[in-house]
C-alpha atoms as a PDB file:
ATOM      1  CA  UNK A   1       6.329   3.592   7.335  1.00  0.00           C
ATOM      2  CA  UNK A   2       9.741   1.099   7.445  1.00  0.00           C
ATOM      3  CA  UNK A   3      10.601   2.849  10.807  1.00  0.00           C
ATOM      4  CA  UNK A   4       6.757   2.432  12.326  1.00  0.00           C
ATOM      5  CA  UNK A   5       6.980  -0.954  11.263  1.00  0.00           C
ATOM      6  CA  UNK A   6      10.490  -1.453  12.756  1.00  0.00           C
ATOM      7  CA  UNK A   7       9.583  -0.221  15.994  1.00  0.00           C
ATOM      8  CA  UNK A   8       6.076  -2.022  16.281  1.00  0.00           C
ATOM      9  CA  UNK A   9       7.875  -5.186  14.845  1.00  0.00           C
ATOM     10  CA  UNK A  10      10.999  -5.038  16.303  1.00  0.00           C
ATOM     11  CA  UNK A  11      12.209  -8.910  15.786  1.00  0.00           C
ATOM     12  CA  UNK A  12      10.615  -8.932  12.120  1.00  0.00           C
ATOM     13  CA  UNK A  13      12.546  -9.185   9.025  1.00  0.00           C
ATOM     14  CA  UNK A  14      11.745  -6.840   6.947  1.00  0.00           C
ATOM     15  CA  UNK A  15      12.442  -6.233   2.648  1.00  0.00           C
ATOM     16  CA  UNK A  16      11.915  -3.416   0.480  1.00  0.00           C
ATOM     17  CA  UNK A  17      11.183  -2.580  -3.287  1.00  0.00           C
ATOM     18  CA  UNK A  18      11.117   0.156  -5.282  1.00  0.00           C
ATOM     19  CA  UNK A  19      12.059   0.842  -9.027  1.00  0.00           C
ATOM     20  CA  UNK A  20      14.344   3.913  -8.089  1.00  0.00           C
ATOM     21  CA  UNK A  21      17.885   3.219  -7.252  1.00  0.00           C
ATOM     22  CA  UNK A  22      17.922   6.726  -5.496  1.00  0.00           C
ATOM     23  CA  UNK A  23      15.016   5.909  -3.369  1.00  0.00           C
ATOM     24  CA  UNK A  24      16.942   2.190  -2.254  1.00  0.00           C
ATOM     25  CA  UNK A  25      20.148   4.163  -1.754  1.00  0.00           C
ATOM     26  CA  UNK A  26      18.584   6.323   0.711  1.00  0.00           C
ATOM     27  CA  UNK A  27      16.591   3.634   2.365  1.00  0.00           C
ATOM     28  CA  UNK A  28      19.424   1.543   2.731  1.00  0.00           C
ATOM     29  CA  UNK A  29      21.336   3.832   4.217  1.00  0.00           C
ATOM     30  CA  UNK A  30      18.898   4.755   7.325  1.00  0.00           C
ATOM     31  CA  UNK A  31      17.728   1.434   7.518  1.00  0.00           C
ATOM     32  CA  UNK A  32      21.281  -1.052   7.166  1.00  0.00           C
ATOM     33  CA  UNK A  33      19.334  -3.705   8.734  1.00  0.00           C
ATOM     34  CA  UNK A  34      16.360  -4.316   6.222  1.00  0.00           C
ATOM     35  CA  UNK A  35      16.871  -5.852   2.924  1.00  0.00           C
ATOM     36  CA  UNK A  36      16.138  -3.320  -0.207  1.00  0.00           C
ATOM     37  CA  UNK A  37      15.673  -4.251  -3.902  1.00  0.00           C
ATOM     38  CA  UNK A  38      15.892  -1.923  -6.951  1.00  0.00           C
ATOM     39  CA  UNK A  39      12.755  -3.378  -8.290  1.00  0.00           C
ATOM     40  CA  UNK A  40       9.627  -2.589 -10.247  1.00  0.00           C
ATOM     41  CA  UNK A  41       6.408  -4.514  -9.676  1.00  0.00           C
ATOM     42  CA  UNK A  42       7.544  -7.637 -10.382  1.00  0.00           C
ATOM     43  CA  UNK A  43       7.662 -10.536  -7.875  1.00  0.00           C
ATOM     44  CA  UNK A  44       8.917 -13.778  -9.774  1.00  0.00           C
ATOM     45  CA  UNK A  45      12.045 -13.380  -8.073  1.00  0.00           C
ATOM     46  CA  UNK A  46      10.837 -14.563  -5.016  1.00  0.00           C
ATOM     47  CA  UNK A  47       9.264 -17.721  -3.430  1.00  0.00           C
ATOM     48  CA  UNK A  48       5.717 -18.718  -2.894  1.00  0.00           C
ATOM     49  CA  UNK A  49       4.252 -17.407   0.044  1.00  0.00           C
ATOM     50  CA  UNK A  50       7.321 -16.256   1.250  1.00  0.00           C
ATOM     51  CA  UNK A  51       5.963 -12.917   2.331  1.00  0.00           C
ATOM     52  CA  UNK A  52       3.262 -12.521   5.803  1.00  0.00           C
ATOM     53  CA  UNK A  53       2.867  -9.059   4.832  1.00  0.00           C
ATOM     54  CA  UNK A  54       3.119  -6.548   1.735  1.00  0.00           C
ATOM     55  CA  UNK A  55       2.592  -3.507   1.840  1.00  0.00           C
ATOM     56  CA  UNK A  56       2.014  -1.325  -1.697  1.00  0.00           C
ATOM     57  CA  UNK A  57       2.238   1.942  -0.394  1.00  0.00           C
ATOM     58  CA  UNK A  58       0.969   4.083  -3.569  1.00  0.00           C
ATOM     59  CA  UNK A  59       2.462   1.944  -5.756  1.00  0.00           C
ATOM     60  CA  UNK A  60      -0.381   0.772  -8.065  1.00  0.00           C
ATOM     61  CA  UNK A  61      -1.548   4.447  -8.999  1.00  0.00           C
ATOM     62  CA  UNK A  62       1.595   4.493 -10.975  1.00  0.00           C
ATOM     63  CA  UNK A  63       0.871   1.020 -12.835  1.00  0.00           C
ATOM     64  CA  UNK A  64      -1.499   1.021 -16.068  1.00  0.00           C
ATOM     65  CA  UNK A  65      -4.631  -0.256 -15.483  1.00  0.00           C
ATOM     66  CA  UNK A  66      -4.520  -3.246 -17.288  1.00  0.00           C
ATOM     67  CA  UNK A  67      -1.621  -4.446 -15.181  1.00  0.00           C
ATOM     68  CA  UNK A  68      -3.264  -4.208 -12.114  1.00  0.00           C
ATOM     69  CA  UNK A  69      -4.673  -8.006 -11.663  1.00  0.00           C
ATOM     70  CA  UNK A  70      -1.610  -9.536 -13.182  1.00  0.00           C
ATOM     71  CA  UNK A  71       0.140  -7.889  -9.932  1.00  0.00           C
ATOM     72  CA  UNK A  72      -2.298  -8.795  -7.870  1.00  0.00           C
ATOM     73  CA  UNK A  73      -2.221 -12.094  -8.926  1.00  0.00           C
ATOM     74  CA  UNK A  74       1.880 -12.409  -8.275  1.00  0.00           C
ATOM     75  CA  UNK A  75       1.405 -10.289  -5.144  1.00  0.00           C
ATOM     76  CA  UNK A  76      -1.043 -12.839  -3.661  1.00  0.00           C
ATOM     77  CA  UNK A  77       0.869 -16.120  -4.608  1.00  0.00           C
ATOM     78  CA  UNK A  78       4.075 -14.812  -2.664  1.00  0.00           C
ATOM     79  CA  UNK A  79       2.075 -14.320   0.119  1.00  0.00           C
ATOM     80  CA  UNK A  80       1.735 -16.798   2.841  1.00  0.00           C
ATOM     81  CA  UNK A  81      -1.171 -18.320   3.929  1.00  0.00           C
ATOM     82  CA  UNK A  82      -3.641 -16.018   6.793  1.00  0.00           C
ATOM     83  CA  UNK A  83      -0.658 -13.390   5.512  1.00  0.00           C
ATOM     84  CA  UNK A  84      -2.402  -9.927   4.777  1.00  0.00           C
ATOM     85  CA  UNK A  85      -1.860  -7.911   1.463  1.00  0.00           C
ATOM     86  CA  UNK A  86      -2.877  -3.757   1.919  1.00  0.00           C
ATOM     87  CA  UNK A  87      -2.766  -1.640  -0.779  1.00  0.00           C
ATOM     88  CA  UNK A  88      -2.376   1.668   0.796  1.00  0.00           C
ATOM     89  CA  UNK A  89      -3.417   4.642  -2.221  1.00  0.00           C
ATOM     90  CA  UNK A  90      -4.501   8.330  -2.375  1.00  0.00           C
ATOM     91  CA  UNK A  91      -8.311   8.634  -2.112  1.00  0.00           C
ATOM     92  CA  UNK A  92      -9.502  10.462  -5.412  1.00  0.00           C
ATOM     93  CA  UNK A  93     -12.560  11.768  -3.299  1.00  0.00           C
ATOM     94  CA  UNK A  94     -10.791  13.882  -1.120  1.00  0.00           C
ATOM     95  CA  UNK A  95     -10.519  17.798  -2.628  1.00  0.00           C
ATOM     96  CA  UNK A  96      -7.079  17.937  -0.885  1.00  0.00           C
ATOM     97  CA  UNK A  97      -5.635  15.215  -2.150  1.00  0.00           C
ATOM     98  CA  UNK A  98      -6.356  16.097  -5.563  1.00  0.00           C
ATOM     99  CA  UNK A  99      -4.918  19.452  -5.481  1.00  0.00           C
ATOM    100  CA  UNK A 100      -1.904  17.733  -4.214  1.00  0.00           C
ATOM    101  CA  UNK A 101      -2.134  14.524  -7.085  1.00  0.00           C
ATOM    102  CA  UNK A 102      -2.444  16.757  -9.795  1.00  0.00           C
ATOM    103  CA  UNK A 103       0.568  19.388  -8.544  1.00  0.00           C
ATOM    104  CA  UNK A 104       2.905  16.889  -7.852  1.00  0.00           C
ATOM    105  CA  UNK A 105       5.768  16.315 -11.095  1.00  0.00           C
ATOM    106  CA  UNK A 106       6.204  12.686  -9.630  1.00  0.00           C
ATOM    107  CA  UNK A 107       2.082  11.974 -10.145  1.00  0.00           C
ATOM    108  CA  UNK A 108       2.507  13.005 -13.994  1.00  0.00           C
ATOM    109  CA  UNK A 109       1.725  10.139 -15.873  1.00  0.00           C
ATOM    110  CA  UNK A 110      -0.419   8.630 -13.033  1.00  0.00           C
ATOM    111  CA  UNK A 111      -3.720   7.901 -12.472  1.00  0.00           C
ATOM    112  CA  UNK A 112      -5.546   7.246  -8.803  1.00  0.00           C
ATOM    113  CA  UNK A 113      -7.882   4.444  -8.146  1.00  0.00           C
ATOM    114  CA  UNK A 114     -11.362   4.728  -7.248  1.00  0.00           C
ATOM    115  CA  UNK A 115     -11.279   2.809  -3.537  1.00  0.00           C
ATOM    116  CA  UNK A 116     -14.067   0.608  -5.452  1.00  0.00           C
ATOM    117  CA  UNK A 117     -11.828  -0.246  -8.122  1.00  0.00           C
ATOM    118  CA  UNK A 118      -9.215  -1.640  -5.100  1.00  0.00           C
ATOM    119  CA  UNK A 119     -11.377  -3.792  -3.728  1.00  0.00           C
ATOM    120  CA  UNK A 120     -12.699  -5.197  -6.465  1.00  0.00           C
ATOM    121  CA  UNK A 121      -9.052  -5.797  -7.897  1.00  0.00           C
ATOM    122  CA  UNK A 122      -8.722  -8.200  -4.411  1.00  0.00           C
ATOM    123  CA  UNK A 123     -12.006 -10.118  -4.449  1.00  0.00           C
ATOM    124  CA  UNK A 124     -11.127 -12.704  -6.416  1.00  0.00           C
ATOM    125  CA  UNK A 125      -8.791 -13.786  -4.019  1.00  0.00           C
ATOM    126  CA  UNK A 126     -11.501 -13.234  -0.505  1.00  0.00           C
ATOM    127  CA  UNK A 127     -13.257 -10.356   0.952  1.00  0.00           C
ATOM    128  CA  UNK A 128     -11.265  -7.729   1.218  1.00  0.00           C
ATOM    129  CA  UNK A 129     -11.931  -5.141   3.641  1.00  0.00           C
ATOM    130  CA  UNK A 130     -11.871  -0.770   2.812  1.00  0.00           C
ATOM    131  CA  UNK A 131     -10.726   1.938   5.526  1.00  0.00           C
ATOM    132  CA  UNK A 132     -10.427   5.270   4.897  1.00  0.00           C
ATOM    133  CA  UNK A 133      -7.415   7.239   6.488  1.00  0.00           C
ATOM    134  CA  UNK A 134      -8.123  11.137   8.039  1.00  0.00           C
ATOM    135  CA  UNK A 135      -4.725  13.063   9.567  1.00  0.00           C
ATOM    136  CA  UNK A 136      -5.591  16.221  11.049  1.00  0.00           C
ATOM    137  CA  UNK A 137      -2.613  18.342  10.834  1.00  0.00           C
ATOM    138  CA  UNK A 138      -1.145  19.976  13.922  1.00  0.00           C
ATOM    139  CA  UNK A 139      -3.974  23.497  13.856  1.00  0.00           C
ATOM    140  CA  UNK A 140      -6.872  20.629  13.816  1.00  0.00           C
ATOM    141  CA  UNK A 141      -5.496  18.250  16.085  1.00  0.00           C
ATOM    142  CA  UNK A 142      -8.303  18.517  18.083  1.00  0.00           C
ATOM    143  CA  UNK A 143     -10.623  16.281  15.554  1.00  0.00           C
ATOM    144  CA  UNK A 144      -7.866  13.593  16.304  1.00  0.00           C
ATOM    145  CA  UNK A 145     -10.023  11.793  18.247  1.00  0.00           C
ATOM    146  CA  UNK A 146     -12.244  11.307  15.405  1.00  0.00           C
ATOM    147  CA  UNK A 147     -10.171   9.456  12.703  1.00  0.00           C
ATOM    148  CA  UNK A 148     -10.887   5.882  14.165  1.00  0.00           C
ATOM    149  CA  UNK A 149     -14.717   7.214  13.475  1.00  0.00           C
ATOM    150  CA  UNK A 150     -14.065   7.776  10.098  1.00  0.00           C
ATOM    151  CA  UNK A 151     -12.603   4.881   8.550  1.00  0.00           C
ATOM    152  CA  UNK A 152     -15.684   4.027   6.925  1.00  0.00           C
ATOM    153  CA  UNK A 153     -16.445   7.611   5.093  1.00  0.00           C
ATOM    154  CA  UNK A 154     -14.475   8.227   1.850  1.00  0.00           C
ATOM    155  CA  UNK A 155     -13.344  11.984   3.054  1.00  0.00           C
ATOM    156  CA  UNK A 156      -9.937  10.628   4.277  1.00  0.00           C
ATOM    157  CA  UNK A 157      -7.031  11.737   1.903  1.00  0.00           C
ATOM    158  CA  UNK A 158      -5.803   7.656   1.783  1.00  0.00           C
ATOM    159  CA  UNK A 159      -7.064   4.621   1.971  1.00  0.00           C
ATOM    160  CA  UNK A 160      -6.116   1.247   2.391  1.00  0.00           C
ATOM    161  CA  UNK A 161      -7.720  -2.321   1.572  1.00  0.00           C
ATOM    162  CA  UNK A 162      -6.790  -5.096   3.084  1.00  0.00           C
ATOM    163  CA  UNK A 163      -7.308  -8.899   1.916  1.00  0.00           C
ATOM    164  CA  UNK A 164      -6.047 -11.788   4.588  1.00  0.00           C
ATOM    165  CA  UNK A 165      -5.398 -14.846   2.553  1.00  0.00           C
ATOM    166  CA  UNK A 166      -7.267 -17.655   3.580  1.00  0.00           C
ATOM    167  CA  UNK A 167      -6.400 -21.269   3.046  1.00  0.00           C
ATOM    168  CA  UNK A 168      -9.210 -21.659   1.300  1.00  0.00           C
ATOM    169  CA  UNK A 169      -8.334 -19.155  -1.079  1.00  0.00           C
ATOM    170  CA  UNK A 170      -6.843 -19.822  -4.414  1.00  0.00           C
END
């Protein structure tokens, strides 16, 4: 995602967390010009609304449950106001993406989210919004065409929800 980002954003600065100093190693090392933290899910390091965009990219699936709204909470007060938060996850009604949840050694001790769940985690702070994600690989590419269709039926393997702070928010 940084280098999509990167290249559609060219003049943006951009920062990057994660709790393994392996992962920021490597990250930092293709991508010298973006600012990386070792760093769980904590964000009382940095400013309020200091951030127009974040981006938890399957992070929350690894967090317990009853952690979730206390990140949510700090996520949302570093953002800036009409900034956007996504929380991009695997979609637990996809057949595929199970088999590949519960192979995986790094998805152990984790637990997906219902897409539901998501949104409701974000309503307190506006109306979030819910798009499912299809990829055909390369042998299907001819359903390509379809994905933009389908961002409203829960077959895609991911999801995302978004949330737009609003100034009228809290």
């Amino acid at each position: 995602m940084t280098e999509k980002v990167q290249k559609q954003f060219p003049k943006t600065k951009l920062f990057g967390c994660d709790p393994s100093p392996e992962s920021i190693k490597v990250a930092q090392k293709n991508h010298p010009d973006i600012t990386f933290k070792v760093s769980g899910a904590d964000v009382s390091c940095f400013k309020d609304e200091q951030f127009d965009v974040i981006f938890a990219a399957g992070v929350f699936h690894h967090i317990p449950f009853a952690e979730h709204a206390g990140y949510i909470q700090d996520l949302h007060r570093v953002l800036s106001k009409n900034g956007v938060l996504i929380l991009f996850e695997l979609n637990p009604f996809n057949p595929g993406t199970q088999y590949i949840f519960n192979t995986c050694p790094i998805e152990k001790n984790a637990k997906m989210l219902n897409p539901l769940y998501a949104r409701n985690l974000l309503k307190e702070y506006g109306s979030p919004t819910l798009k499912f994600y299809s990829f055909f690989p390369h042998f299907l590419r001819g359903f390509r065409c379809t994905e933009k269709f389908l961002t409203k039926v829960p077959l895609g393997g991911l999801y995302a929800t978004f949330l737009k702070k609003e100034t009228s928010n809290k």
